[in-house]
C-alpha atoms as a PDB file:
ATOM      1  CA  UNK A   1      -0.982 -16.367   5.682  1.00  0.00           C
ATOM      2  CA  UNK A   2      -0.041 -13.827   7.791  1.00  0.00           C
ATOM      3  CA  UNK A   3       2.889 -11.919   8.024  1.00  0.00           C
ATOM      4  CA  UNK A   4       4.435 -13.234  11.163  1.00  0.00           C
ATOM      5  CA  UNK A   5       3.960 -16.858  10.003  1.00  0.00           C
ATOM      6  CA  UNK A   6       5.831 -15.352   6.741  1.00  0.00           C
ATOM      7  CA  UNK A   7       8.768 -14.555   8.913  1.00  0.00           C
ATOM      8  CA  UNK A   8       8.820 -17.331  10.909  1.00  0.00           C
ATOM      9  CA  UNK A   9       8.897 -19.418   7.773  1.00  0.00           C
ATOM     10  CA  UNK A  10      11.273 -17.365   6.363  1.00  0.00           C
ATOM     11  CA  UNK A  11      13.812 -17.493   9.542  1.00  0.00           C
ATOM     12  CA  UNK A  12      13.399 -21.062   9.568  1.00  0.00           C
ATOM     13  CA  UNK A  13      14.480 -21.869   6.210  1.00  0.00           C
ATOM     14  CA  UNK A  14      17.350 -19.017   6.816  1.00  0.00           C
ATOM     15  CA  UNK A  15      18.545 -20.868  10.006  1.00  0.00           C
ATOM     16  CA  UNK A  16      17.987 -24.280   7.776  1.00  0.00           C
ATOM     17  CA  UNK A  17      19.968 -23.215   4.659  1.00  0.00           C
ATOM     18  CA  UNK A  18      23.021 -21.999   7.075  1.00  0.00           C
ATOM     19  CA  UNK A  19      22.747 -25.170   9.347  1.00  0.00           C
ATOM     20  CA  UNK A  20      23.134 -27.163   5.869  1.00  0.00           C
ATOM     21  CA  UNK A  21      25.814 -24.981   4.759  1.00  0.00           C
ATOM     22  CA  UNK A  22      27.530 -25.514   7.752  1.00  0.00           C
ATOM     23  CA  UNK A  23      26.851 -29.593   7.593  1.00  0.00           C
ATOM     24  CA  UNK A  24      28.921 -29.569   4.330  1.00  0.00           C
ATOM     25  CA  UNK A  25      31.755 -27.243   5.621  1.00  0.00           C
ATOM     26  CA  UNK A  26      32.024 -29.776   8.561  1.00  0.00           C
ATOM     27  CA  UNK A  27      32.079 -32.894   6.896  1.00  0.00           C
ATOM     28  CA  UNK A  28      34.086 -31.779   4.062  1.00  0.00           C
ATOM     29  CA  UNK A  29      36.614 -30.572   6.905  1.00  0.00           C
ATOM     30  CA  UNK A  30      36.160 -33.761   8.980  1.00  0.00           C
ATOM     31  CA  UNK A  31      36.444 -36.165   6.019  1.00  0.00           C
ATOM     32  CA  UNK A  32      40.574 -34.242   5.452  1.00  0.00           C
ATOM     33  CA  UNK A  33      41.195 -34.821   9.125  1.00  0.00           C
ATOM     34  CA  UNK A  34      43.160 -38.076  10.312  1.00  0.00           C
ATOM     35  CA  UNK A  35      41.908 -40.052  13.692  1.00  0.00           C
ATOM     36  CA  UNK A  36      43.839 -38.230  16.164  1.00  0.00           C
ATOM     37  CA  UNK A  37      42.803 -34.791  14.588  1.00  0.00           C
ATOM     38  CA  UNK A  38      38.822 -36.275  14.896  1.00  0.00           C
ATOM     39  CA  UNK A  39      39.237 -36.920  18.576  1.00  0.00           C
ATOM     40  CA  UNK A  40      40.725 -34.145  19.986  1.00  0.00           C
ATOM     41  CA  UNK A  41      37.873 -32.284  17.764  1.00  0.00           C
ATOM     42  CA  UNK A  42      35.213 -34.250  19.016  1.00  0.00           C
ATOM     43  CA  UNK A  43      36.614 -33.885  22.600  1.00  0.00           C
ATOM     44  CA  UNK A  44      36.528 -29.946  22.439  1.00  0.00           C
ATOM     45  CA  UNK A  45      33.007 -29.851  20.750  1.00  0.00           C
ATOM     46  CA  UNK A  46      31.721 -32.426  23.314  1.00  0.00           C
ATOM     47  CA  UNK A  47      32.964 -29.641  25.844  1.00  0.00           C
ATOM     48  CA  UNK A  48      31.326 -26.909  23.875  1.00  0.00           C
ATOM     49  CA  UNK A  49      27.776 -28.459  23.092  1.00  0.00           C
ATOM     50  CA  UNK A  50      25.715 -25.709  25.100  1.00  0.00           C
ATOM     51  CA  UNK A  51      27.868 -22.483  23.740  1.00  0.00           C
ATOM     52  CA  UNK A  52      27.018 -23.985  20.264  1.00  0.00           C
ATOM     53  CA  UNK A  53      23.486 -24.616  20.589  1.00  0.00           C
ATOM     54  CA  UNK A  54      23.419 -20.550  22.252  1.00  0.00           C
ATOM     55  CA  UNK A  55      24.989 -19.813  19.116  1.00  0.00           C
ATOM     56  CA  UNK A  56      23.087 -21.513  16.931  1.00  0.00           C
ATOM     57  CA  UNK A  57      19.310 -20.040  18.954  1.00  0.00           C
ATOM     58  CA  UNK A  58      20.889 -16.150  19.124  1.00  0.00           C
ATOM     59  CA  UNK A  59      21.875 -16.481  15.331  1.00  0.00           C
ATOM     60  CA  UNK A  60      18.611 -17.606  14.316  1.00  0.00           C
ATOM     61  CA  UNK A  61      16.947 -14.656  16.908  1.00  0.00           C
ATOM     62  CA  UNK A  62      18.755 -12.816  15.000  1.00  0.00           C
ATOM     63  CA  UNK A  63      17.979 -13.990  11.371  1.00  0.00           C
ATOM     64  CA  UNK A  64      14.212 -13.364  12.801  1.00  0.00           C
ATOM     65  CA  UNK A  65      14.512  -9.796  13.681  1.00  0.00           C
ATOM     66  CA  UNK A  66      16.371  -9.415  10.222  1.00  0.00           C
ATOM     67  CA  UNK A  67      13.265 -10.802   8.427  1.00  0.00           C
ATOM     68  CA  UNK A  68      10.639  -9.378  10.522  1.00  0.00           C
ATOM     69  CA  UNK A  69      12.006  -5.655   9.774  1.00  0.00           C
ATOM     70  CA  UNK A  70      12.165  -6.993   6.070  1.00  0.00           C
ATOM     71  CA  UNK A  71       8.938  -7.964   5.844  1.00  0.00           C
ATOM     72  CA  UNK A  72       7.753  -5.145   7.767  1.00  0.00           C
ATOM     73  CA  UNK A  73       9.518  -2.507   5.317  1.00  0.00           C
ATOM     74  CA  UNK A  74       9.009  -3.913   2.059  1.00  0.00           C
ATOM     75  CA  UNK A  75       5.451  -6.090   2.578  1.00  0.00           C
ATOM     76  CA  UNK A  76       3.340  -4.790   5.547  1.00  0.00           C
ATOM     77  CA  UNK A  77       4.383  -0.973   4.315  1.00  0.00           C
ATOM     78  CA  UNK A  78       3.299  -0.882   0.914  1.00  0.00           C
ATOM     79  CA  UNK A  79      -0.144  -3.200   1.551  1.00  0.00           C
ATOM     80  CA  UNK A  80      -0.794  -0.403   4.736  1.00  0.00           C
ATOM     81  CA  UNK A  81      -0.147   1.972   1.451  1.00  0.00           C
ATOM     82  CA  UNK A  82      -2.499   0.540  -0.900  1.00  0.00           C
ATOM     83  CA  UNK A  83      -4.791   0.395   1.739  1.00  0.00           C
ATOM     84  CA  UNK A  84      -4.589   3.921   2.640  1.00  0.00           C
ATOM     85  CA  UNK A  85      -4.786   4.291  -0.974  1.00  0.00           C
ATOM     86  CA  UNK A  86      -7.960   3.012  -1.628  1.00  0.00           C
ATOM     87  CA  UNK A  87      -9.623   5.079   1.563  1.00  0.00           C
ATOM     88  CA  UNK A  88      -8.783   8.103  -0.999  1.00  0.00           C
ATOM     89  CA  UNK A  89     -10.222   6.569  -3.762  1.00  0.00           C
ATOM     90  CA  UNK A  90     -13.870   5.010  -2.135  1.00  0.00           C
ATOM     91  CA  UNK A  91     -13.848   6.977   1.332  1.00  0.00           C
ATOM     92  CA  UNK A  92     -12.470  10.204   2.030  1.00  0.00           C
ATOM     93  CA  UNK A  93     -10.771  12.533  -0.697  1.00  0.00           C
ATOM     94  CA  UNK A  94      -9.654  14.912   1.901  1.00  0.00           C
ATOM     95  CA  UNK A  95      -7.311  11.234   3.667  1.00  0.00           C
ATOM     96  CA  UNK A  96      -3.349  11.542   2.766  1.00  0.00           C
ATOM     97  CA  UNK A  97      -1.257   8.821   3.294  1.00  0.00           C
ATOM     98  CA  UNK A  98       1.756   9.485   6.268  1.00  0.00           C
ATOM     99  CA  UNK A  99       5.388   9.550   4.778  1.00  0.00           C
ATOM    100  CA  UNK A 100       6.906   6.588   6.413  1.00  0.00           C
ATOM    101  CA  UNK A 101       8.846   3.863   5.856  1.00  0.00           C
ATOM    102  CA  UNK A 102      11.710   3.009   3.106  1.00  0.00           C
ATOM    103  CA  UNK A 103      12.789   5.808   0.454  1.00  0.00           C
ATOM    104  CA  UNK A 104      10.586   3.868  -1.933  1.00  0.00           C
ATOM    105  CA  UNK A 105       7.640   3.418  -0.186  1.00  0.00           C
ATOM    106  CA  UNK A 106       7.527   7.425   1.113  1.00  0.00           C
ATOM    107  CA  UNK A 107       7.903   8.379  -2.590  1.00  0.00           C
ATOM    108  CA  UNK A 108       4.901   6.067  -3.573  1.00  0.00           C
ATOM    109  CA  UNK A 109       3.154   7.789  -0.877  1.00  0.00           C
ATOM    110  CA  UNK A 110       4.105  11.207  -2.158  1.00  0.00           C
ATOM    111  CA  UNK A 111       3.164  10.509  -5.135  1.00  0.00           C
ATOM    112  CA  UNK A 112      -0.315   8.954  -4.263  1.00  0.00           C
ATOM    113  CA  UNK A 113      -0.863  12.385  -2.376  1.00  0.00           C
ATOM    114  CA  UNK A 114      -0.363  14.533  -5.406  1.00  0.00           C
ATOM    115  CA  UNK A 115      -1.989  12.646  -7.500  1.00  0.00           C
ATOM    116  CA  UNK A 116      -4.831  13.032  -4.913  1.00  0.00           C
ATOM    117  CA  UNK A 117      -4.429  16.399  -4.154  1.00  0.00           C
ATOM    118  CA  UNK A 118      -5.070  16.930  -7.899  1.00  0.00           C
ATOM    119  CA  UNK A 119      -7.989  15.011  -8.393  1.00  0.00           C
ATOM    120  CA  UNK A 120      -9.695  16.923  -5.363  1.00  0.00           C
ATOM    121  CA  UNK A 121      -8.450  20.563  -7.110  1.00  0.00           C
ATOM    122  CA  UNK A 122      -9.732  18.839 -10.336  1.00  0.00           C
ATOM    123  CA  UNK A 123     -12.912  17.839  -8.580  1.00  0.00           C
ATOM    124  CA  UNK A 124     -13.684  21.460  -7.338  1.00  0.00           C
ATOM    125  CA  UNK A 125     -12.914  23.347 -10.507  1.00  0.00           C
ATOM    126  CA  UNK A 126     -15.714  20.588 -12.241  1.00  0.00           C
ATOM    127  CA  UNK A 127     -17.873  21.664  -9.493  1.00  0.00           C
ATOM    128  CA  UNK A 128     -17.170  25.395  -9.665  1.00  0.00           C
ATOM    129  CA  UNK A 129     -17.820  25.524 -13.664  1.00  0.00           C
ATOM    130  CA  UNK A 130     -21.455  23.376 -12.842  1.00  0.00           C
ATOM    131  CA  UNK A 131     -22.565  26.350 -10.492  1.00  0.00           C
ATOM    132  CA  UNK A 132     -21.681  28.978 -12.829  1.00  0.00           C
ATOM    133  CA  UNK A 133     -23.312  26.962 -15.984  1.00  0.00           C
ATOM    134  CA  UNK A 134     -25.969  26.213 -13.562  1.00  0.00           C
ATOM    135  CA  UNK A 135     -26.410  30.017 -12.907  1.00  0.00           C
ATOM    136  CA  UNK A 136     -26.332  30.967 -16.238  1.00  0.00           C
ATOM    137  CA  UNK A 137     -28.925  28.788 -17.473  1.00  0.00           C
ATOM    138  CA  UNK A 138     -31.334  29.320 -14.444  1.00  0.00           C
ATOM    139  CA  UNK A 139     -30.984  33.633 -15.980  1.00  0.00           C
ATOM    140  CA  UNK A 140     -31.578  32.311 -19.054  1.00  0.00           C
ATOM    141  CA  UNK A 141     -34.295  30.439 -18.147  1.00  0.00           C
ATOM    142  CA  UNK A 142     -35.872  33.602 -16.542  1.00  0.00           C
ATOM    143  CA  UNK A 143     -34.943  35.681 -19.290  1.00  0.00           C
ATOM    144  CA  UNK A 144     -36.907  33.234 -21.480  1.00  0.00           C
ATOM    145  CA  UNK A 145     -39.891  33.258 -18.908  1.00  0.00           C
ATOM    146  CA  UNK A 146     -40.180  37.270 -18.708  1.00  0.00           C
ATOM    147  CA  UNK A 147     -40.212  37.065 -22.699  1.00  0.00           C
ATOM    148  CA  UNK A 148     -42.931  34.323 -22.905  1.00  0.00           C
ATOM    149  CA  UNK A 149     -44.882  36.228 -20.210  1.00  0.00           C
ATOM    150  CA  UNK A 150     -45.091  39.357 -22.573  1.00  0.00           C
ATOM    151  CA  UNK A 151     -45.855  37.184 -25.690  1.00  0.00           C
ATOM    152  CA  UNK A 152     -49.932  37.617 -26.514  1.00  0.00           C
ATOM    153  CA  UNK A 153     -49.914  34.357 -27.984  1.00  0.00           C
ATOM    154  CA  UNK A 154     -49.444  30.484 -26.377  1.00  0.00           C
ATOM    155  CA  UNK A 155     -46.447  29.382 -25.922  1.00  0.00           C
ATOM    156  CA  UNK A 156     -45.117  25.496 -24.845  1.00  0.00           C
ATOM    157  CA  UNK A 157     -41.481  24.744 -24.431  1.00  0.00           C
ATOM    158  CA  UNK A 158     -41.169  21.676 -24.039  1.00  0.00           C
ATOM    159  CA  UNK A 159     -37.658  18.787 -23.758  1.00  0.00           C
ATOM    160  CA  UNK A 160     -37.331  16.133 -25.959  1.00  0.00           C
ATOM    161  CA  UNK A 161     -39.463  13.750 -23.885  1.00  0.00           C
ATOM    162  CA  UNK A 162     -42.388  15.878 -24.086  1.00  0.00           C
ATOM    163  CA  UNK A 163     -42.225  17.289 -20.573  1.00  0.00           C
ATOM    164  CA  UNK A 164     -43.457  21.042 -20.555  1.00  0.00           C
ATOM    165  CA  UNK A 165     -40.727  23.449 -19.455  1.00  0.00           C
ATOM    166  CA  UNK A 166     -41.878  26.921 -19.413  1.00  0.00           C
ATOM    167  CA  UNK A 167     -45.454  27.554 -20.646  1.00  0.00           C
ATOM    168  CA  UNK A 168     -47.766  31.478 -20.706  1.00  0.00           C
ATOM    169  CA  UNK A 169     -50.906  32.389 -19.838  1.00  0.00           C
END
């Protein structure tokens, strides 16, 4: 469902709770009044049907912009979060997700950053440490190499699957 059937929904059954609400005040009030009290009522709401009905459609106008910036700051701004969220995770490290929105949902997205921002630093120290093992074991390798190369005997080295690593002449 999507969000602007939500708050359409929503505004309805606002506008229908407060119609009720106001149904009970009425007759409650109505049922205290004598006969002469209920006609001169009903004479100045018979008068006043129009300016009540604009009441009643700018108060529920209103109970719809109310629940569309409710919906829009505490549903449609932490999904566009998680969203955002998940571009970091599958897509692009590098992404941060804009500050925006209600205290609570900027300090999720801080906190989604940093946590980002130290997976990536994470992510490049990993890398950094692979090169320099990397290094190291290619000069070891070639250490090893110049040795066998020397060696007057034959020489296999091979890994635990039997491949031959280094061999001499």
């Amino acid at each position: 469902m999507s969000d602007r059937v939500r708050i359409a929904l929503w505004a309805v059954g606002a506008a229908s709770a407060l119609a009720g609400v106001a149904v009970l005040l009425g007759v409650g009030l109505w049922s205290d009044l004598d006969g002469a009290e209920r006609r001169v009522i009903a004479e100045v709401m018979a008068a006043h049907v129009a300016t009540a009905i604009t009441l009643a459609l700018l108060a529920l106008a209103v109970l719809a912009i109310a629940a569309h910036r409710l919906v829009k700051a505490y549903i449609a701004a932490p999904r566009r979060v998680a969203e955002e969220a998940r571009l970091i995770l599958t897509t692009n490290a590098e992404h941060r997700i804009a500050s925006r929105g209600t205290a609570e949902v900027r300090a999720l997205a801080e906190a989604i950053n940093e946590f980002a921002a130290r997976h990536g630093a994470l992510e490049k120290e990993v890398a950094v440490r692979v090169g320099a093992a990397t290094v190291r074991l290619e000069e070891e390798k070639n250490r090893l190499a110049a040795l066998m190369s020397e060696l007057t005997q034959s020489v296999l080295v091979c890994n635990i699957e039997g491949r031959i690593l280094l061999y001499n002449q």
